[in-house]
N, C-alpha and C. Protein backbone atom coordinates (compact mmCIF):
# COMPACT_ATOMS: atom_id res chain seq x y z
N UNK A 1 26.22 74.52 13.34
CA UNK A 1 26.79 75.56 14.15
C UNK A 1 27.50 76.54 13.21
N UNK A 2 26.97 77.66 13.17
CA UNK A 2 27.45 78.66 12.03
C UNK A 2 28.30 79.82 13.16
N UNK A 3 28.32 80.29 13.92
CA UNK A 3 29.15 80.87 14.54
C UNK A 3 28.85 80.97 16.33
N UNK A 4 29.94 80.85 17.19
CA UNK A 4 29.75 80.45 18.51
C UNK A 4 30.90 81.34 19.35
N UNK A 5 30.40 81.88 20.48
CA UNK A 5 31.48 83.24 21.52
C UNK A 5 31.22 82.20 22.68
N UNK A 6 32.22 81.26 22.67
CA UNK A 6 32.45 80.64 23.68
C UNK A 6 32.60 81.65 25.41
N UNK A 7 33.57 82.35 24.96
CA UNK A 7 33.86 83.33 26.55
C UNK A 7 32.40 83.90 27.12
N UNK A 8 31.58 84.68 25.62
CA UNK A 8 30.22 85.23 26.24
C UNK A 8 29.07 84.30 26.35
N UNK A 9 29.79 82.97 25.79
CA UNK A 9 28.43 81.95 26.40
C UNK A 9 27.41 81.59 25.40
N UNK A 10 27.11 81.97 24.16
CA UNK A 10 26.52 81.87 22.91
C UNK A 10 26.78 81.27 22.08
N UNK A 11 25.87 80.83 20.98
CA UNK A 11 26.37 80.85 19.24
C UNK A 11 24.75 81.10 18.40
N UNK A 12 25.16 80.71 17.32
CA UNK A 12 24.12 80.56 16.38
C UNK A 12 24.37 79.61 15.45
N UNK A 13 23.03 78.86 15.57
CA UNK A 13 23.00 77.57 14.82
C UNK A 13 22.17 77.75 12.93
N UNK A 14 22.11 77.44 12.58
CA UNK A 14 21.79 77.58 10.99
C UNK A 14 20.29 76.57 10.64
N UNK A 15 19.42 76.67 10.93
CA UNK A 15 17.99 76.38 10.64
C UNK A 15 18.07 75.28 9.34
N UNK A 16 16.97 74.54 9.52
CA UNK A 16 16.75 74.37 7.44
C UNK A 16 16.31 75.78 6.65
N UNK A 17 15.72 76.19 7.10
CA UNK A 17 15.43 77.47 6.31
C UNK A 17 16.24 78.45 5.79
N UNK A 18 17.55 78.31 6.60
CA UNK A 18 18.87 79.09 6.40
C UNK A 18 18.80 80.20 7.92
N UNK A 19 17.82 80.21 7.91
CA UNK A 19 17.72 81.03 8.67
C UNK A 19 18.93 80.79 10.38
N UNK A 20 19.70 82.14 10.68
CA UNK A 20 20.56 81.57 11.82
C UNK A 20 19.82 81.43 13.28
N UNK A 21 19.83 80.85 14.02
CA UNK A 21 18.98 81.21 15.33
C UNK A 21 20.27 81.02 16.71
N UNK A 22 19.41 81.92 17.48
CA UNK A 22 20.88 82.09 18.48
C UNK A 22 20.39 81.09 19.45
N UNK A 23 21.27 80.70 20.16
CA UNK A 23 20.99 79.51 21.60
C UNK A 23 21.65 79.69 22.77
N UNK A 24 22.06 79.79 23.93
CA UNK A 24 22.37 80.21 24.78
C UNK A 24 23.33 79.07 25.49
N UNK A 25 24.52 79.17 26.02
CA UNK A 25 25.39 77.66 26.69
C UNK A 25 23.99 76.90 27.66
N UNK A 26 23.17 77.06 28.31
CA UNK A 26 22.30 76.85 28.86
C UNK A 26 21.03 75.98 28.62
N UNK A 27 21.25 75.78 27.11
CA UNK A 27 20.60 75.40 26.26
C UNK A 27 21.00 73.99 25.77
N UNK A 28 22.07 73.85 25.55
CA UNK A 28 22.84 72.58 25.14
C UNK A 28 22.87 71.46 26.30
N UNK A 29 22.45 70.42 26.03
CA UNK A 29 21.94 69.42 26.84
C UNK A 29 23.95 68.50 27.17
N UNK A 30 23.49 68.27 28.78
CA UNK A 30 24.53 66.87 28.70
C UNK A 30 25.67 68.30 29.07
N UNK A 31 25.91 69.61 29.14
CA UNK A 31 26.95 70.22 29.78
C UNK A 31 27.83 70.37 28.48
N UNK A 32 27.57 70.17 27.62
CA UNK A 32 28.14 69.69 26.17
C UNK A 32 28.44 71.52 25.25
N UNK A 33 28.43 72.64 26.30
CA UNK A 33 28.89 73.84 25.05
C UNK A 33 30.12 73.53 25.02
N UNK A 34 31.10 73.21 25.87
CA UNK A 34 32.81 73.35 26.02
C UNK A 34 32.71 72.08 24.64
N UNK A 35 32.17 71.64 23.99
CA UNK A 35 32.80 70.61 23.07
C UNK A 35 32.11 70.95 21.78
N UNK A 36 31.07 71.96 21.35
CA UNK A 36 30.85 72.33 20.17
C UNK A 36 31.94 73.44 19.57
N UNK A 37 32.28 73.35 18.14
CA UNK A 37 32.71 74.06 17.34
C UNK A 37 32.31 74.44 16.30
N UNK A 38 32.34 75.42 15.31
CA UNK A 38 31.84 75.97 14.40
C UNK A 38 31.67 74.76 13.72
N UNK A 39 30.79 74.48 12.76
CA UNK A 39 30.43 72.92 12.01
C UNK A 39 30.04 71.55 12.75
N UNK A 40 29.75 71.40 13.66
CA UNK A 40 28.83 70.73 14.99
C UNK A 40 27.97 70.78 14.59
N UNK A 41 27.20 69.12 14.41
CA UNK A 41 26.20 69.03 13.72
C UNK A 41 25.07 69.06 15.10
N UNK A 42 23.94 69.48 15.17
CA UNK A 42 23.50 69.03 16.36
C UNK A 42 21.73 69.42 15.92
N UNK A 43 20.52 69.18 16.87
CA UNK A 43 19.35 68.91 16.57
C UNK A 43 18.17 69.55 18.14
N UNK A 44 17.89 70.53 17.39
CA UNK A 44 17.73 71.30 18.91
C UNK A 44 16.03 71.43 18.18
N UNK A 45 15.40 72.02 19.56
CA UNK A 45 14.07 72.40 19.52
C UNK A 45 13.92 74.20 19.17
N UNK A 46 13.13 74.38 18.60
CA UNK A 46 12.69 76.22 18.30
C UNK A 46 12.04 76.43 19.11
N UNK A 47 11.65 77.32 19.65
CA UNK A 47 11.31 77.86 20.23
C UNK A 47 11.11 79.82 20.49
N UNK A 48 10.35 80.15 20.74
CA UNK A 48 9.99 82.09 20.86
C UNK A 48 10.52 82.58 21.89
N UNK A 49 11.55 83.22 21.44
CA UNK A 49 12.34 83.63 22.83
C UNK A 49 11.82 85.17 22.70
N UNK A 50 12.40 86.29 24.09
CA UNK A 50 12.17 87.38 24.24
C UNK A 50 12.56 88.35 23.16
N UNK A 51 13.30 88.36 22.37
CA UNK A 51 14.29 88.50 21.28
C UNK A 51 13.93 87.95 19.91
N UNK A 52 12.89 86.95 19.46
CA UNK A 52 12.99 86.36 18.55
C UNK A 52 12.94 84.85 18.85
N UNK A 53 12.63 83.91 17.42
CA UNK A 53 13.65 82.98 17.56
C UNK A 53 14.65 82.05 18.24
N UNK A 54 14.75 81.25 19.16
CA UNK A 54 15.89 80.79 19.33
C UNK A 54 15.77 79.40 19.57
N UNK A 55 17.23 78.85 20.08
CA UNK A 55 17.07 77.12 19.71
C UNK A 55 17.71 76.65 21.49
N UNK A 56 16.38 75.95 21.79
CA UNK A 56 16.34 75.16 23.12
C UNK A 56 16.75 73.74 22.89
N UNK A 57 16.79 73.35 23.98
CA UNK A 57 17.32 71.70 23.71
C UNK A 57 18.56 71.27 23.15
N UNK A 58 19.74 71.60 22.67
CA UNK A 58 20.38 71.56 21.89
C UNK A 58 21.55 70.32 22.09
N UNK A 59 21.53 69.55 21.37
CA UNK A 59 22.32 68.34 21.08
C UNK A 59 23.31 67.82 20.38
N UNK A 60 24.30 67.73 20.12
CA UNK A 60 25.31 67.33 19.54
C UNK A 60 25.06 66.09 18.62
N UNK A 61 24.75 66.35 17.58
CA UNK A 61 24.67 64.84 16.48
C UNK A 61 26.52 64.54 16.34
N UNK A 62 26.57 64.96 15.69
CA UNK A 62 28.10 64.75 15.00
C UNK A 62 28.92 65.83 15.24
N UNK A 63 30.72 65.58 15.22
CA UNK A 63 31.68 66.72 15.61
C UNK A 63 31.79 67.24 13.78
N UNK A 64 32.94 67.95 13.72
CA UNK A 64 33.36 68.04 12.12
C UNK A 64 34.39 67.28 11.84
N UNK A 65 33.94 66.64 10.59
CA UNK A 65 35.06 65.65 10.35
C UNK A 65 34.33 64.34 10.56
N UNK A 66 33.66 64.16 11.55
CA UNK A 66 33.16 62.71 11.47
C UNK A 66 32.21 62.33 10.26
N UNK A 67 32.55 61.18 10.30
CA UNK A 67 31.59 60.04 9.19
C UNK A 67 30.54 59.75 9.58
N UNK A 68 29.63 60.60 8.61
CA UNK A 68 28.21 59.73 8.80
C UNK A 68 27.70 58.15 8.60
N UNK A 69 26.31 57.62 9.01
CA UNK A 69 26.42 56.22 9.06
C UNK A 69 26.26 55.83 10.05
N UNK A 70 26.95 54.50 9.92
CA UNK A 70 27.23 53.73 11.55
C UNK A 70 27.55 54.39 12.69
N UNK A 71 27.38 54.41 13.97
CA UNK A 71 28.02 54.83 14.99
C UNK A 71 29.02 53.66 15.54
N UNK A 72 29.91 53.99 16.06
CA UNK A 72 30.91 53.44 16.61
C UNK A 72 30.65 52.26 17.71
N UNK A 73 29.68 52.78 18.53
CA UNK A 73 29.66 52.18 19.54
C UNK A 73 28.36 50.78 19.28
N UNK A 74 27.46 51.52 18.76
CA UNK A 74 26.55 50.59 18.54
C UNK A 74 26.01 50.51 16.45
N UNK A 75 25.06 49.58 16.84
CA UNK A 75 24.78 49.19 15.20
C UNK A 75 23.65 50.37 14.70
N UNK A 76 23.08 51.18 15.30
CA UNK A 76 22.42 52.57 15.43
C UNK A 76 22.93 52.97 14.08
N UNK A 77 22.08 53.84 13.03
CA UNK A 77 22.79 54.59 12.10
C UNK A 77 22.27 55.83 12.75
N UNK A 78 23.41 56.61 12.38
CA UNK A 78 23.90 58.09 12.91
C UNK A 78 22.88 59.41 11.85
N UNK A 79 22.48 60.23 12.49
CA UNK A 79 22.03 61.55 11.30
C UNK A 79 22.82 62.00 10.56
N UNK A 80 21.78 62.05 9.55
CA UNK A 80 22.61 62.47 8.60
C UNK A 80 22.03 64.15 7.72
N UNK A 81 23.08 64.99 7.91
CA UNK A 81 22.45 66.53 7.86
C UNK A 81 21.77 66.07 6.53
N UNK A 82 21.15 67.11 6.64
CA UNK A 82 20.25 67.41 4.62
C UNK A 82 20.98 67.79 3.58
N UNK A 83 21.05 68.01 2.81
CA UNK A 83 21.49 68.35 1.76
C UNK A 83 21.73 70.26 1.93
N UNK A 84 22.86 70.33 1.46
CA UNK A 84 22.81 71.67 1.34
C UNK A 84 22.80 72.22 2.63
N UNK A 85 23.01 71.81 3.72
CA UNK A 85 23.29 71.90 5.29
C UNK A 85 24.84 72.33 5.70
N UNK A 86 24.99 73.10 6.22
CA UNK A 86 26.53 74.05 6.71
C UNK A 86 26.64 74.05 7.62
C-alpha cells in the first residue's frame, strides 16, 4: 500500500514491477478498507479497468509492523513480501 484517501474511498497499491495501481474501497475483500494503512501488505488480482490498470480482489496479508512467518492463530506460515517490496 503506497498511498490511500480514505474519505474519497481509494489508494494505490505498488505492483512487483514498481509499477503503482489504483483500487477502489470496493475492491478490498472482507469490508477490510477501514483497516488498511500506508505499508499493508496485501495480494490482490490485476485487472483492465476503464482508466488503466487496476487491482481487484484485494486482501490484507499483513498490517505494518507485523512479523513475518508463523501466524498466530494457526501453524500456517504467513507471506512473505519479495525482496525489495515497499
Amino acid at each position: 500500500m503506497t498511498k490511500l484517501f480514505p474519505s474519497e474511498g481509494y489508494g494505490f497499491l505498488k505492483a512487483m514491477s514498481g509499477e503503482e495501481i489504483y483500487f477502489h474501497k470496493n475492491s478490498v475483500l472482507h469490508d477490510d478498507f477501514g483497516r488498511l494503512t500506508v505499508g499493508t501488505g496485501v495480494r490482490f488480482f490485476l485487472s483492465q479497468g476503464q482508466d488503466g490498470p487496476q487491482a481487484s480482489t484485494v486482501q490484507i496479508v499483513s498490517k505494518p509492523g507485523e512479523r513475518a512467518g508463523k501466524s498466530r492463530d494457526t501453524k500456517e506460515t504467513a507471506a512473505v513480501p519479495p525482496l525489495g517490496w515497499q
